[in-house]
PDB file of N, CA and C in Angstrom:
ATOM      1  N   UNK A   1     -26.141 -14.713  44.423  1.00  0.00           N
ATOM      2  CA  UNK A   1     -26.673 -14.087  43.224  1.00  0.00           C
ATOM      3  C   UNK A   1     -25.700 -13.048  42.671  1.00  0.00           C
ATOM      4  N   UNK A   2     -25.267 -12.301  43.615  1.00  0.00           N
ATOM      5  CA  UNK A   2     -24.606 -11.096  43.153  1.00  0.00           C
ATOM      6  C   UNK A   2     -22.810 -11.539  42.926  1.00  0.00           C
ATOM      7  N   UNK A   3     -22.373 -12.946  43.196  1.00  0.00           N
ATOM      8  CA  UNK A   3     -20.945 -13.288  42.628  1.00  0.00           C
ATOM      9  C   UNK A   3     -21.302 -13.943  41.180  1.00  0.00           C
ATOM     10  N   UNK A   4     -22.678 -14.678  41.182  1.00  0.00           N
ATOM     11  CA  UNK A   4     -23.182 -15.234  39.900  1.00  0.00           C
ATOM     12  C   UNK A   4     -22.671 -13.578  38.761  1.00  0.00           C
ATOM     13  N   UNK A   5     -23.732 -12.921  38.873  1.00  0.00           N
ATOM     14  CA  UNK A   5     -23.413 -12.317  38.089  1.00  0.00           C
ATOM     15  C   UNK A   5     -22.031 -11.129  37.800  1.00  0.00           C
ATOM     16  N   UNK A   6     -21.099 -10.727  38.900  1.00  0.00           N
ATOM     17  CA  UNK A   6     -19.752 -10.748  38.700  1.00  0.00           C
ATOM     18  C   UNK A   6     -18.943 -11.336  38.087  1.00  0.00           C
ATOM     19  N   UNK A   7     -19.059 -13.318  38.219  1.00  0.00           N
ATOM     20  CA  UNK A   7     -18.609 -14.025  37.277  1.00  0.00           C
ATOM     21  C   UNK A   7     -19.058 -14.240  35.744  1.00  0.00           C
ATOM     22  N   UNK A   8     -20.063 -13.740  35.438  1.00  0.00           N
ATOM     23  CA  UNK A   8     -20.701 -14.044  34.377  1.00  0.00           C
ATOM     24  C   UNK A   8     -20.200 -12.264  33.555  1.00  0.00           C
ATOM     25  N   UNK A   9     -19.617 -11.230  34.279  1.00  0.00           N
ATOM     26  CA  UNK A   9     -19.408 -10.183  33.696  1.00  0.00           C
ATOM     27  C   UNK A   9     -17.664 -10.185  33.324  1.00  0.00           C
ATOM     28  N   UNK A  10     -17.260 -11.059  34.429  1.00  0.00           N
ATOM     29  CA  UNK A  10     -15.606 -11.122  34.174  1.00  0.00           C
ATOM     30  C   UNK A  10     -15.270 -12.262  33.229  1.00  0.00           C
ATOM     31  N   UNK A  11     -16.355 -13.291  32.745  1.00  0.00           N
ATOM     32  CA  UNK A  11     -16.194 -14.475  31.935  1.00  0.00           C
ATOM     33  C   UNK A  11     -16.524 -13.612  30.524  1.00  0.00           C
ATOM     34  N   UNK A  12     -17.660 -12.595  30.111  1.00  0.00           N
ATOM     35  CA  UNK A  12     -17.379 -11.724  29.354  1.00  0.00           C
ATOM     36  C   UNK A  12     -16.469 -11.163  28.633  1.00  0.00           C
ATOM     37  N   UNK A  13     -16.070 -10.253  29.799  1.00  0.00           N
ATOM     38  CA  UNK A  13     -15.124  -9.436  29.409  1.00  0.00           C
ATOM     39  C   UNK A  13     -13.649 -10.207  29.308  1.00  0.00           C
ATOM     40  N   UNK A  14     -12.890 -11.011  29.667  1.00  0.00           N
ATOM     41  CA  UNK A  14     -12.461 -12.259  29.260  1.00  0.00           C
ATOM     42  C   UNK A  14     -12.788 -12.662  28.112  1.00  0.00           C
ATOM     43  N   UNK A  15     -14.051 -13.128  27.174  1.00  0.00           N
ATOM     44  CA  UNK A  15     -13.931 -13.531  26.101  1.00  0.00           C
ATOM     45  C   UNK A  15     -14.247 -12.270  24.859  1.00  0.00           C
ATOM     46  N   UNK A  16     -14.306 -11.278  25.422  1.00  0.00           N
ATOM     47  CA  UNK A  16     -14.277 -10.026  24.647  1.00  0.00           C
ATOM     48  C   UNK A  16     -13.008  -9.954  23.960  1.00  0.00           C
ATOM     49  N   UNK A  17     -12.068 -10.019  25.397  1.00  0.00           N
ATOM     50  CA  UNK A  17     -10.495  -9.795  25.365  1.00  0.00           C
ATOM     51  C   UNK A  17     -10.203 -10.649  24.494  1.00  0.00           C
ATOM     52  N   UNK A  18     -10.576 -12.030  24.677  1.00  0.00           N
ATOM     53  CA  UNK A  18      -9.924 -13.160  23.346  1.00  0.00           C
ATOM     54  C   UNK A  18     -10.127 -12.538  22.209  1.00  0.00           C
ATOM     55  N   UNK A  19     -11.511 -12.566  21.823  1.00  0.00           N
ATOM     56  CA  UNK A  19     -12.135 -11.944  20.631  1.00  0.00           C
ATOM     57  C   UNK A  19     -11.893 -11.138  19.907  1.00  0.00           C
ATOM     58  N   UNK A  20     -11.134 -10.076  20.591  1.00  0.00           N
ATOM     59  CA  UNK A  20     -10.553  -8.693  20.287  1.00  0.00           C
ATOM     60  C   UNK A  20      -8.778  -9.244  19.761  1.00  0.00           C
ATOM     61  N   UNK A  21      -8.469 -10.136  20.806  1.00  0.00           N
ATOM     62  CA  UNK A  21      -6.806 -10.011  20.678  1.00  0.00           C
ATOM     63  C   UNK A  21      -6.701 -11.318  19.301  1.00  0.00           C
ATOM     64  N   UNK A  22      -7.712 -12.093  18.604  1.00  0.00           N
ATOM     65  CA  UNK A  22      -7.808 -12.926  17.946  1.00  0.00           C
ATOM     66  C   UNK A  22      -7.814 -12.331  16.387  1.00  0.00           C
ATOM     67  N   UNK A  23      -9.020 -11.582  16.710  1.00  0.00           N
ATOM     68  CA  UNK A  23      -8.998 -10.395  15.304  1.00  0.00           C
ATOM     69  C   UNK A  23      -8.027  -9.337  15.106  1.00  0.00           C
ATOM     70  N   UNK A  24      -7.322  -8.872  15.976  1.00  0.00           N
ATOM     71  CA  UNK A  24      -6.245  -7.758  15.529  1.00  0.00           C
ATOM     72  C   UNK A  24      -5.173  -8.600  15.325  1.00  0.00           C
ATOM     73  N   UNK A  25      -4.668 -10.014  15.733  1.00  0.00           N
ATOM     74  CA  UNK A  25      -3.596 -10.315  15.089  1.00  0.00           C
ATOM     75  C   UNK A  25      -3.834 -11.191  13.733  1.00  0.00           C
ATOM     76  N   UNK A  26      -5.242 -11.051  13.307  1.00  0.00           N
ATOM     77  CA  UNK A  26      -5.316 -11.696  11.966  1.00  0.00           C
ATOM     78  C   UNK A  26      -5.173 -12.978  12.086  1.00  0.00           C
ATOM     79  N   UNK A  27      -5.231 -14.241  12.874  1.00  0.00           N
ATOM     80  CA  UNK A  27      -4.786 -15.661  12.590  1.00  0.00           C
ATOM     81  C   UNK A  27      -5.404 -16.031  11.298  1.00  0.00           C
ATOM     82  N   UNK A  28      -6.539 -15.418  11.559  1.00  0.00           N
ATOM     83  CA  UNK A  28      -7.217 -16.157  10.300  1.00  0.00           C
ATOM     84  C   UNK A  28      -7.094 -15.769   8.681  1.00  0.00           C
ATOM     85  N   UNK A  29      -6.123 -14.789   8.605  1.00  0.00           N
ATOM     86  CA  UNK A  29      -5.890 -14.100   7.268  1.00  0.00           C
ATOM     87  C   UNK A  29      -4.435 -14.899   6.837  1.00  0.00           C
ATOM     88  N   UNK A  30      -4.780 -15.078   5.752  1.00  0.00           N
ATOM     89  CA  UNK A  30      -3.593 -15.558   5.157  1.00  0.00           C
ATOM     90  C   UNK A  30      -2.932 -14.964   3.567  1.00  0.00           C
ATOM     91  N   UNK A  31      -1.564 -15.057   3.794  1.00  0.00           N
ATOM     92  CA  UNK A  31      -1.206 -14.087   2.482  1.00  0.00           C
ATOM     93  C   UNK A  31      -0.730 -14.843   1.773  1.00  0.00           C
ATOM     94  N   UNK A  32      -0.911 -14.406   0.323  1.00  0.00           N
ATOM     95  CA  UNK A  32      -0.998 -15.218  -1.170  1.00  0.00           C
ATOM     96  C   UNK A  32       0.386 -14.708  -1.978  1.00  0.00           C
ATOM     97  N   UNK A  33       1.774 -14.982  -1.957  1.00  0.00           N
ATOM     98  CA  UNK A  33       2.747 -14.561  -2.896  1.00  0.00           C
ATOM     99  C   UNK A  33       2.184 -13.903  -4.328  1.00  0.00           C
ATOM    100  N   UNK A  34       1.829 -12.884  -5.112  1.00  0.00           N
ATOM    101  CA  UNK A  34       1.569 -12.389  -6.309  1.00  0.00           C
ATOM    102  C   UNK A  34       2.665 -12.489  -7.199  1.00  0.00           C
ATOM    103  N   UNK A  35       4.074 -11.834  -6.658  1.00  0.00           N
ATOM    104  CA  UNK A  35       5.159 -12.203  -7.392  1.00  0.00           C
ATOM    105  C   UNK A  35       6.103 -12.635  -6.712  1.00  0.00           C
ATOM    106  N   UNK A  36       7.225 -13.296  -7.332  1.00  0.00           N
ATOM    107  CA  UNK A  36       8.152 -13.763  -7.182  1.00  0.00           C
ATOM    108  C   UNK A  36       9.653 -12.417  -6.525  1.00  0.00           C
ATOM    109  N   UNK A  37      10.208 -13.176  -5.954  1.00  0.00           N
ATOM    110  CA  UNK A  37      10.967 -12.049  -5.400  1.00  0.00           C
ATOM    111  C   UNK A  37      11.081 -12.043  -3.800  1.00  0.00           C
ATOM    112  N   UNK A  38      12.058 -10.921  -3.554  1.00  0.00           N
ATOM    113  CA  UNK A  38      12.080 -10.808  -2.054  1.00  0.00           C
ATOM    114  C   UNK A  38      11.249  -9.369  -2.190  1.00  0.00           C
ATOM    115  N   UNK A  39      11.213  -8.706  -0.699  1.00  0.00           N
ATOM    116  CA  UNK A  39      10.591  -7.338  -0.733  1.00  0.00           C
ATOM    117  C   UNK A  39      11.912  -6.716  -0.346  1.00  0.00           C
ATOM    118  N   UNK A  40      11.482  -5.996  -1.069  1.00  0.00           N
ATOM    119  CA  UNK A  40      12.600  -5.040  -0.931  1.00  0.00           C
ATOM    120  C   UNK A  40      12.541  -3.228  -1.715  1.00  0.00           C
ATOM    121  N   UNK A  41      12.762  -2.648  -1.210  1.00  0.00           N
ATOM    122  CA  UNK A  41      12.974  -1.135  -1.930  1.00  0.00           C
ATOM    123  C   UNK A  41      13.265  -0.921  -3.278  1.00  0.00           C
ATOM    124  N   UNK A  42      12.554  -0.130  -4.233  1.00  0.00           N
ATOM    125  CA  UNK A  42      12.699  -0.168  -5.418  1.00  0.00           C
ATOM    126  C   UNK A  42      13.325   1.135  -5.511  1.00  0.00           C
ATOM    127  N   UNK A  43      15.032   1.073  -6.339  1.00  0.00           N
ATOM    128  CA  UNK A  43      15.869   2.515  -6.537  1.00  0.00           C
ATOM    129  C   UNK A  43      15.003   3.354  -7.375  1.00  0.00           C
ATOM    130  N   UNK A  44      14.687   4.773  -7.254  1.00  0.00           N
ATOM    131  CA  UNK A  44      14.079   5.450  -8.337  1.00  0.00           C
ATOM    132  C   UNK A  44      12.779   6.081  -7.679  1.00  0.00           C
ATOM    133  N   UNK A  45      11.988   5.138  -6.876  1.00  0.00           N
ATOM    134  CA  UNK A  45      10.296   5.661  -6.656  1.00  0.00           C
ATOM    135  C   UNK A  45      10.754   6.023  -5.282  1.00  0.00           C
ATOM    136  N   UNK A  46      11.047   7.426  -5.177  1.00  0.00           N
ATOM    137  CA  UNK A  46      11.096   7.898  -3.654  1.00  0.00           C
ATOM    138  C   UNK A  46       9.843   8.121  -2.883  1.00  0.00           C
ATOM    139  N   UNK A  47      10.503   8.478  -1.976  1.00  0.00           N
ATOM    140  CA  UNK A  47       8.984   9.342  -0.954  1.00  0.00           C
ATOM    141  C   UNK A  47       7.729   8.349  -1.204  1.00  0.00           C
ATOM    142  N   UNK A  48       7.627   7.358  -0.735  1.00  0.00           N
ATOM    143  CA  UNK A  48       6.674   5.615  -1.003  1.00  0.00           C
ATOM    144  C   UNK A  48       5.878   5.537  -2.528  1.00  0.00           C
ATOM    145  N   UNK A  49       5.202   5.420  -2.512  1.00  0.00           N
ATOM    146  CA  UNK A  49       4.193   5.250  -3.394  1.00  0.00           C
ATOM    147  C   UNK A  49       2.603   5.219  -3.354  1.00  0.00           C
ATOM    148  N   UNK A  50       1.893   5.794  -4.230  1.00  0.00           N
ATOM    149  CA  UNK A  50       0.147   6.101  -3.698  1.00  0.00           C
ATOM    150  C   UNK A  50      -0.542   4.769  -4.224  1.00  0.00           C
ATOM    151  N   UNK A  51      -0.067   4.591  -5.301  1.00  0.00           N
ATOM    152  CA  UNK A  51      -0.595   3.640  -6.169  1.00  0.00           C
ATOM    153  C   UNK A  51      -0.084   3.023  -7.277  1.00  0.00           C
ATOM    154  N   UNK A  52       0.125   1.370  -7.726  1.00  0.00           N
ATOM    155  CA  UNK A  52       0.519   0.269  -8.083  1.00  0.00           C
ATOM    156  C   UNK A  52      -0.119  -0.174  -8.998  1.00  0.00           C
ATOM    157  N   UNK A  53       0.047  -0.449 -10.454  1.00  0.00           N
ATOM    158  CA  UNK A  53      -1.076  -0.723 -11.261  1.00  0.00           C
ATOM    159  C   UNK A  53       0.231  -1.998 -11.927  1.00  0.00           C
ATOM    160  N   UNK A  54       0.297  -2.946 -12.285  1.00  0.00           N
ATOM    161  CA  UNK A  54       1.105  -4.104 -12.567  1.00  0.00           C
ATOM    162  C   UNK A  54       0.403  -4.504 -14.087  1.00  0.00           C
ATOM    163  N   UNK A  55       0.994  -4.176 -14.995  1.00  0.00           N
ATOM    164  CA  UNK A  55       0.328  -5.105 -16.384  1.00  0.00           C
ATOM    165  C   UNK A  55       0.725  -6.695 -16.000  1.00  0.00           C
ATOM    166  N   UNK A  56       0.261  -7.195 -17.498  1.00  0.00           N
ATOM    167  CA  UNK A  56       0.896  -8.513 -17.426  1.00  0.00           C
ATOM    168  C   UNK A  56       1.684  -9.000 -17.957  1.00  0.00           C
ATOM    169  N   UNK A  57       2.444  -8.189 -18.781  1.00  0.00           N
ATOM    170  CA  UNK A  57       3.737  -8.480 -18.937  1.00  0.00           C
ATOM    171  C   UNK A  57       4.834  -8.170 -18.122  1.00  0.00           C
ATOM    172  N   UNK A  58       4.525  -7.846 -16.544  1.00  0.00           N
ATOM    173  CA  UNK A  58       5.607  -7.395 -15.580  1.00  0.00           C
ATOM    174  C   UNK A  58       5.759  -6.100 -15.361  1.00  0.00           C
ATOM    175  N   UNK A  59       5.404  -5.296 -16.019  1.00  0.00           N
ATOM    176  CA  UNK A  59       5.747  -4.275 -15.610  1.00  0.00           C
ATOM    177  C   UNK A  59       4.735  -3.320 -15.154  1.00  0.00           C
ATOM    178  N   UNK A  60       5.485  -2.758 -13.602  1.00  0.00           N
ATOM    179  CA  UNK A  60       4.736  -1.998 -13.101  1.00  0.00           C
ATOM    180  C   UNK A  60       4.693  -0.142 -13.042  1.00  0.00           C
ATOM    181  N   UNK A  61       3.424   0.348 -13.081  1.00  0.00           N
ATOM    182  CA  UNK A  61       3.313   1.776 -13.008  1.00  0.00           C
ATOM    183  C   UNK A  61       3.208   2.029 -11.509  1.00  0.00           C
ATOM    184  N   UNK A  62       4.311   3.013 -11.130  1.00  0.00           N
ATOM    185  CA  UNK A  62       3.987   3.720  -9.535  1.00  0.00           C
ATOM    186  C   UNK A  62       3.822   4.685  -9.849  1.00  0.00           C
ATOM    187  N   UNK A  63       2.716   5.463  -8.973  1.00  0.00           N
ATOM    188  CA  UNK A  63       2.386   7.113  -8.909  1.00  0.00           C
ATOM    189  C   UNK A  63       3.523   7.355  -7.392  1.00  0.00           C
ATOM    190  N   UNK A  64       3.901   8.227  -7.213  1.00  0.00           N
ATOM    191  CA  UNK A  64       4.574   8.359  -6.403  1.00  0.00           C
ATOM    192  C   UNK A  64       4.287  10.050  -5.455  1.00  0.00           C
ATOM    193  N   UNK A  65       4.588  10.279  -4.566  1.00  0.00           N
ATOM    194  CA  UNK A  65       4.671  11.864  -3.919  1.00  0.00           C
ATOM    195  C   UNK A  65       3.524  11.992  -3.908  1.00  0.00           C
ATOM    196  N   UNK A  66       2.629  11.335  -3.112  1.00  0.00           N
ATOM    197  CA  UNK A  66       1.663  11.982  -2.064  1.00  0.00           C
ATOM    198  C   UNK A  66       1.252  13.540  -1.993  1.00  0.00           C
ATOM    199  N   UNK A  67       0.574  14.542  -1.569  1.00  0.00           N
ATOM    200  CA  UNK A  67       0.653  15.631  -1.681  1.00  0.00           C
ATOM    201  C   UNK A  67      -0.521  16.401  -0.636  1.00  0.00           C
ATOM    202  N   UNK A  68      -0.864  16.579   0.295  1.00  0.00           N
ATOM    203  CA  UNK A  68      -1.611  16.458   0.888  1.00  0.00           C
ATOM    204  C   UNK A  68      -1.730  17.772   1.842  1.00  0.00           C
ATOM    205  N   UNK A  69      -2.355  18.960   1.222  1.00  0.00           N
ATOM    206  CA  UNK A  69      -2.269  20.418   2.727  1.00  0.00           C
ATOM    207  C   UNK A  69      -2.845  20.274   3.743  1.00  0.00           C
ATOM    208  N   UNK A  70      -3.852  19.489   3.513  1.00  0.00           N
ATOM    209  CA  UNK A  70      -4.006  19.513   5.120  1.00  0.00           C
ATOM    210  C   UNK A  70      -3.054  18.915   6.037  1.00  0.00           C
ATOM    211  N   UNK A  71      -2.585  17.920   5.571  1.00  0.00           N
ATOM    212  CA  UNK A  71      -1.749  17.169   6.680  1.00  0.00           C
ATOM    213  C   UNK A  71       0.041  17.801   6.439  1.00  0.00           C
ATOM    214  N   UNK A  72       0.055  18.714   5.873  1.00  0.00           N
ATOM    215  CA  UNK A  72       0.996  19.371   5.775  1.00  0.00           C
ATOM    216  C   UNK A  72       2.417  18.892   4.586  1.00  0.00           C
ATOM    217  N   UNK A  73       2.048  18.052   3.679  1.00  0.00           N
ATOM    218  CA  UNK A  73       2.538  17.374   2.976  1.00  0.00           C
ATOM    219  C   UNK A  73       2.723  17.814   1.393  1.00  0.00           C
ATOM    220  N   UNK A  74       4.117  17.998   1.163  1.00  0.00           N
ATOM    221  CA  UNK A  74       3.788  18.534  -0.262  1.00  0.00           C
ATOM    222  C   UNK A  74       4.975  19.227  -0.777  1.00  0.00           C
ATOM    223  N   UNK A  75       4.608  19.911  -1.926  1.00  0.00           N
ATOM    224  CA  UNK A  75       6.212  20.215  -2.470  1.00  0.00           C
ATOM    225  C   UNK A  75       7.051  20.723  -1.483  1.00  0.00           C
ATOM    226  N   UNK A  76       6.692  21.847  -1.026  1.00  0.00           N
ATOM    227  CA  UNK A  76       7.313  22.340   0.136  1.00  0.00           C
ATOM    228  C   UNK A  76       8.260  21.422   0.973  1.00  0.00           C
ATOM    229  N   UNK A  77       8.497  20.062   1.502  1.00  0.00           N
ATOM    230  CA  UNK A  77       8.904  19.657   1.766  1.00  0.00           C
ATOM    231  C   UNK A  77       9.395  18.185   0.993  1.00  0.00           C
ATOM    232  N   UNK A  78       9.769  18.864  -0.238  1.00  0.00           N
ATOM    233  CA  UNK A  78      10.811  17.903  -1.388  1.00  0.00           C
ATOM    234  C   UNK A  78       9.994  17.254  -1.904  1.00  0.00           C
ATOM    235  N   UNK A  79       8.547  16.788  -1.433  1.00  0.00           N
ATOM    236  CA  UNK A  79       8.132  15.524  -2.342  1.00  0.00           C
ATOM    237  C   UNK A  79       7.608  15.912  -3.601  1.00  0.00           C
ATOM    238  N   UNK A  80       7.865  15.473  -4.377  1.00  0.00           N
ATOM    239  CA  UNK A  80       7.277  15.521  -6.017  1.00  0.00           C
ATOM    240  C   UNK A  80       6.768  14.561  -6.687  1.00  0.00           C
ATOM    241  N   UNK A  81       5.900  14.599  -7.086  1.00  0.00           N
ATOM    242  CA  UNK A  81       4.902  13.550  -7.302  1.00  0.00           C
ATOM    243  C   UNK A  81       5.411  13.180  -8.794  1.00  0.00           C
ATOM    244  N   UNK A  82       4.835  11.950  -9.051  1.00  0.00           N
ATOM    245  CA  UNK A  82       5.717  11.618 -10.666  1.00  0.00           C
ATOM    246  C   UNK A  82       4.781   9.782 -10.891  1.00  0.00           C
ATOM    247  N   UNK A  83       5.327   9.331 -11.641  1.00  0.00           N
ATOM    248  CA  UNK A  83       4.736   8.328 -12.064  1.00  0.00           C
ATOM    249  C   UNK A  83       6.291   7.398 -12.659  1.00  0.00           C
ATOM    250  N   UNK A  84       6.632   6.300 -12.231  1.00  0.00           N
ATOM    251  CA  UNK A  84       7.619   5.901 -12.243  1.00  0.00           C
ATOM    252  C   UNK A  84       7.498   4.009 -13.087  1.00  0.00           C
ATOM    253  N   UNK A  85       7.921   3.805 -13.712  1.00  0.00           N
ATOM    254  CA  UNK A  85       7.832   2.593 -14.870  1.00  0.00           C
ATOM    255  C   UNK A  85       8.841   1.597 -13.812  1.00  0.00           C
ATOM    256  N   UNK A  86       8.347   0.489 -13.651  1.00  0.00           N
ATOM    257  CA  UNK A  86       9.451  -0.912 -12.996  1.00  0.00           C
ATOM    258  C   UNK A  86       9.360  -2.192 -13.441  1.00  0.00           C
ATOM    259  N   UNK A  87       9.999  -2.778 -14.156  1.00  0.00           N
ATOM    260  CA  UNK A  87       9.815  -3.882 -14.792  1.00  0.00           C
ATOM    261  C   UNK A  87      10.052  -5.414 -13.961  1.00  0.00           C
ATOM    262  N   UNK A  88       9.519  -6.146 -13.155  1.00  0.00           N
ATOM    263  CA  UNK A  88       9.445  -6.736 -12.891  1.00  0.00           C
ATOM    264  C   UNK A  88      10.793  -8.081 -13.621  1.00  0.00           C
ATOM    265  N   UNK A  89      10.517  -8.065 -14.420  1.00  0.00           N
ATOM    266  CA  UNK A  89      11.500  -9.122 -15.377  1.00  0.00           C
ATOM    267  C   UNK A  89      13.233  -8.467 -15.124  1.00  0.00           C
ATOM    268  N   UNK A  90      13.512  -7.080 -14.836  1.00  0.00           N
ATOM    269  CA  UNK A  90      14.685  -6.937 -14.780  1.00  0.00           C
ATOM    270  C   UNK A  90      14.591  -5.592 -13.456  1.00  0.00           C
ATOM    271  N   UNK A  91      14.167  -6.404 -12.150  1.00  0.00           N
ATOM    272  CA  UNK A  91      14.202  -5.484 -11.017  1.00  0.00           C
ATOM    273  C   UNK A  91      15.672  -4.808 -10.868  1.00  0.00           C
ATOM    274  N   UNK A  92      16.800  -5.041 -11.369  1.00  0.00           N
ATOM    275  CA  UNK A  92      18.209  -4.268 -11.128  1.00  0.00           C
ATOM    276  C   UNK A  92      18.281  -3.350 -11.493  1.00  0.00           C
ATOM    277  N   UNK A  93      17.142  -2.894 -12.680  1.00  0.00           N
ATOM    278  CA  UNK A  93      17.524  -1.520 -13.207  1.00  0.00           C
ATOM    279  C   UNK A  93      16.564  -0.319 -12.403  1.00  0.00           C
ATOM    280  N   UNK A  94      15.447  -0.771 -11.328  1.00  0.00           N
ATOM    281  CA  UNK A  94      14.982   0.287 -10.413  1.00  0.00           C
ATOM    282  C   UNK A  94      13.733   0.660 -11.407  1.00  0.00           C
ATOM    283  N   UNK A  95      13.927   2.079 -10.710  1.00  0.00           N
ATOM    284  CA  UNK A  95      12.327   2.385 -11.402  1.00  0.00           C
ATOM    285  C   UNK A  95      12.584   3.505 -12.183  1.00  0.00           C
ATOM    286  N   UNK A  96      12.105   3.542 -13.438  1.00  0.00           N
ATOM    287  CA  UNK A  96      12.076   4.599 -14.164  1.00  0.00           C
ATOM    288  C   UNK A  96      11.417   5.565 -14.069  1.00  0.00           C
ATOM    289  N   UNK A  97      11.424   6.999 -14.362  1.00  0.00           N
ATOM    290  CA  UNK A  97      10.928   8.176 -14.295  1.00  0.00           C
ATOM    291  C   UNK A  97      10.187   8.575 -15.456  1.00  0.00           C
ATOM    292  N   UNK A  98       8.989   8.837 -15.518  1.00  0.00           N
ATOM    293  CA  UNK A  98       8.319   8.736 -16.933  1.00  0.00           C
ATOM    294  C   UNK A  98       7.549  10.628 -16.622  1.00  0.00           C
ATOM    295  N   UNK A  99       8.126  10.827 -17.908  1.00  0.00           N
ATOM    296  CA  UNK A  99       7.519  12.277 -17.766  1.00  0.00           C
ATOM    297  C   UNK A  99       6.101  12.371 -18.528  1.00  0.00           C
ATOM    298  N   UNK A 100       5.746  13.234 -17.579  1.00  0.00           N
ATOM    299  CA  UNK A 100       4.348  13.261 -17.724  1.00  0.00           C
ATOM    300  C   UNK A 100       3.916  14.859 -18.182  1.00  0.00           C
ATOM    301  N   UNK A 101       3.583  15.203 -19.570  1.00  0.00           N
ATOM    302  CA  UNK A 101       3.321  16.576 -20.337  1.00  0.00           C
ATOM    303  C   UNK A 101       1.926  16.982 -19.475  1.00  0.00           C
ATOM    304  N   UNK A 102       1.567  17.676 -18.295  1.00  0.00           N
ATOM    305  CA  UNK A 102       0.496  18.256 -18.203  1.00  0.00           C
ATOM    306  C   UNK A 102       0.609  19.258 -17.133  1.00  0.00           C
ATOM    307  N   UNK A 103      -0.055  20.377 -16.921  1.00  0.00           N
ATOM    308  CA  UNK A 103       0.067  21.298 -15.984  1.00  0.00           C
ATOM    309  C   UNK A 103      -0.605  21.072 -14.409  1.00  0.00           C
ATOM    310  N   UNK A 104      -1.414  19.927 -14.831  1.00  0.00           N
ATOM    311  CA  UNK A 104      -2.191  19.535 -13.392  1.00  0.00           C
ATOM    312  C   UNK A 104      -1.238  18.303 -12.993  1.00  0.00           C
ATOM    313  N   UNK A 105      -0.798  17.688 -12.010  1.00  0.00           N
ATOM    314  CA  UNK A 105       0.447  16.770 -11.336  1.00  0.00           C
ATOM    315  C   UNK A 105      -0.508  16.018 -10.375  1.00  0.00           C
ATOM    316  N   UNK A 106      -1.756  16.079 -10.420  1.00  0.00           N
ATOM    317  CA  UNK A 106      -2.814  15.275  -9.553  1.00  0.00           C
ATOM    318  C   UNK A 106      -2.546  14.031  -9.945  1.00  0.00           C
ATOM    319  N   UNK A 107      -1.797  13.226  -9.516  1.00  0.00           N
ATOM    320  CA  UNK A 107      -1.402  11.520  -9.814  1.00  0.00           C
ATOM    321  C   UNK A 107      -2.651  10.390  -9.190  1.00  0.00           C
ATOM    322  N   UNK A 108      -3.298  10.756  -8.092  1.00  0.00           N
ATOM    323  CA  UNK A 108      -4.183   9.843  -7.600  1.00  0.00           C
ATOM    324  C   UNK A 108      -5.207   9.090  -8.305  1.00  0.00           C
ATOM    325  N   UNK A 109      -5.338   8.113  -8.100  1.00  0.00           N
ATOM    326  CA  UNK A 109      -6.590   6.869  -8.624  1.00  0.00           C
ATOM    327  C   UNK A 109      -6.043   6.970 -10.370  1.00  0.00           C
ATOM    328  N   UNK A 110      -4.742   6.697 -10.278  1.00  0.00           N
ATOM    329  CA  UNK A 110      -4.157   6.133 -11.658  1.00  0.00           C
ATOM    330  C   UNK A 110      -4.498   4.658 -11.913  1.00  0.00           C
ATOM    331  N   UNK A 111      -5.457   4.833 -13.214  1.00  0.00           N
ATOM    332  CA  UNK A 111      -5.738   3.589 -13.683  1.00  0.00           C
ATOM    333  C   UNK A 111      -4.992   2.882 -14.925  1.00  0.00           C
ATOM    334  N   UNK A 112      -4.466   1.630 -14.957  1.00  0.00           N
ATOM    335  CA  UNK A 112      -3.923   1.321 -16.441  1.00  0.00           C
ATOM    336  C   UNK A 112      -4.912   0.216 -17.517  1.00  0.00           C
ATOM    337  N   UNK A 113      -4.825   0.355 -18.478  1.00  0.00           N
ATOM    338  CA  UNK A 113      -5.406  -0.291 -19.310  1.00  0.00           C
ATOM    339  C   UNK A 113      -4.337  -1.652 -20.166  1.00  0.00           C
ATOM    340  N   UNK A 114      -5.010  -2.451 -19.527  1.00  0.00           N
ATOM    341  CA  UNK A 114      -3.605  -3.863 -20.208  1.00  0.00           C
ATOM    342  C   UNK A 114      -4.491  -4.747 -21.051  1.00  0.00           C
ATOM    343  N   UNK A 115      -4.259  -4.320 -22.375  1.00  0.00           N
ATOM    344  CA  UNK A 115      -4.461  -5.011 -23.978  1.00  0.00           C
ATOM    345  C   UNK A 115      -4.178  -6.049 -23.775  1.00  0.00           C
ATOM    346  N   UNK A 116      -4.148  -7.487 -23.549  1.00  0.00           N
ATOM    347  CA  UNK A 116      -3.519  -8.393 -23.522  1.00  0.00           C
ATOM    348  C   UNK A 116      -3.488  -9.550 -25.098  1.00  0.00           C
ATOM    349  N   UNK A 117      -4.139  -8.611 -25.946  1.00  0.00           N
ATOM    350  CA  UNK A 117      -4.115  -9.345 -27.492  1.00  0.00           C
ATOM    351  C   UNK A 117      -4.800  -8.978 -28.335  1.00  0.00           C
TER     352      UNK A 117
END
């Protein structure tokens, strides 16, 4: 009785382990190309990017420079937040720097609006 249920706790925990090591490597997710291209680093949008808004004529808006006190992140240590123009149709020229007239520099949950006609 008492190896019955030893085996029935190690056949468990065994298929826990599958279960677990099945879902963290994703088999079942699969990724969809959006654009064309290799990946690669875009010249211009330093310090990563927060957020990606892509019209449809190619060209993309990055918010850029993160800013964050609690986690200790922020001008103080070079990053500057900005909003940066990249055109998809001519990736060689990098990303542009688009100045932005306002006294508040809060870039997060930048939304774009694409007219398409």
């Amino acid at each position: 009785m008492l190896l019955k249920a030893v085996l029935v706790a190690v056949v468990a925990v065994a298929g826990y382990g599958v279960y677990y090591f099945d879902t963290e490597l994703a088999f079942d997710v699969k990724y969809y190309k959006h654009y064309p291209g290799v990946c690669r680093r875009v010249a211009g949008a330093d310090h990563g990017s927060e957020d990606i808004h892509v019209t449809s004529d190619g060209k993309a808006f990055i918010s850029t420079g993160f800013q964050s006190p609690q986690a200790g992140l922020g001008e103080r240590q070079g990053f500057h937040g900005g909003v940066h123009l990249f055109d998809f149709k001519n990736p060689s020229d990098g990303a542009v720097d688009l100045k932005i007239v306002s006294e508040k520099r809060n870039l997060l949950l930048m939304e774009c609006y694409d007219n398409e006609g």
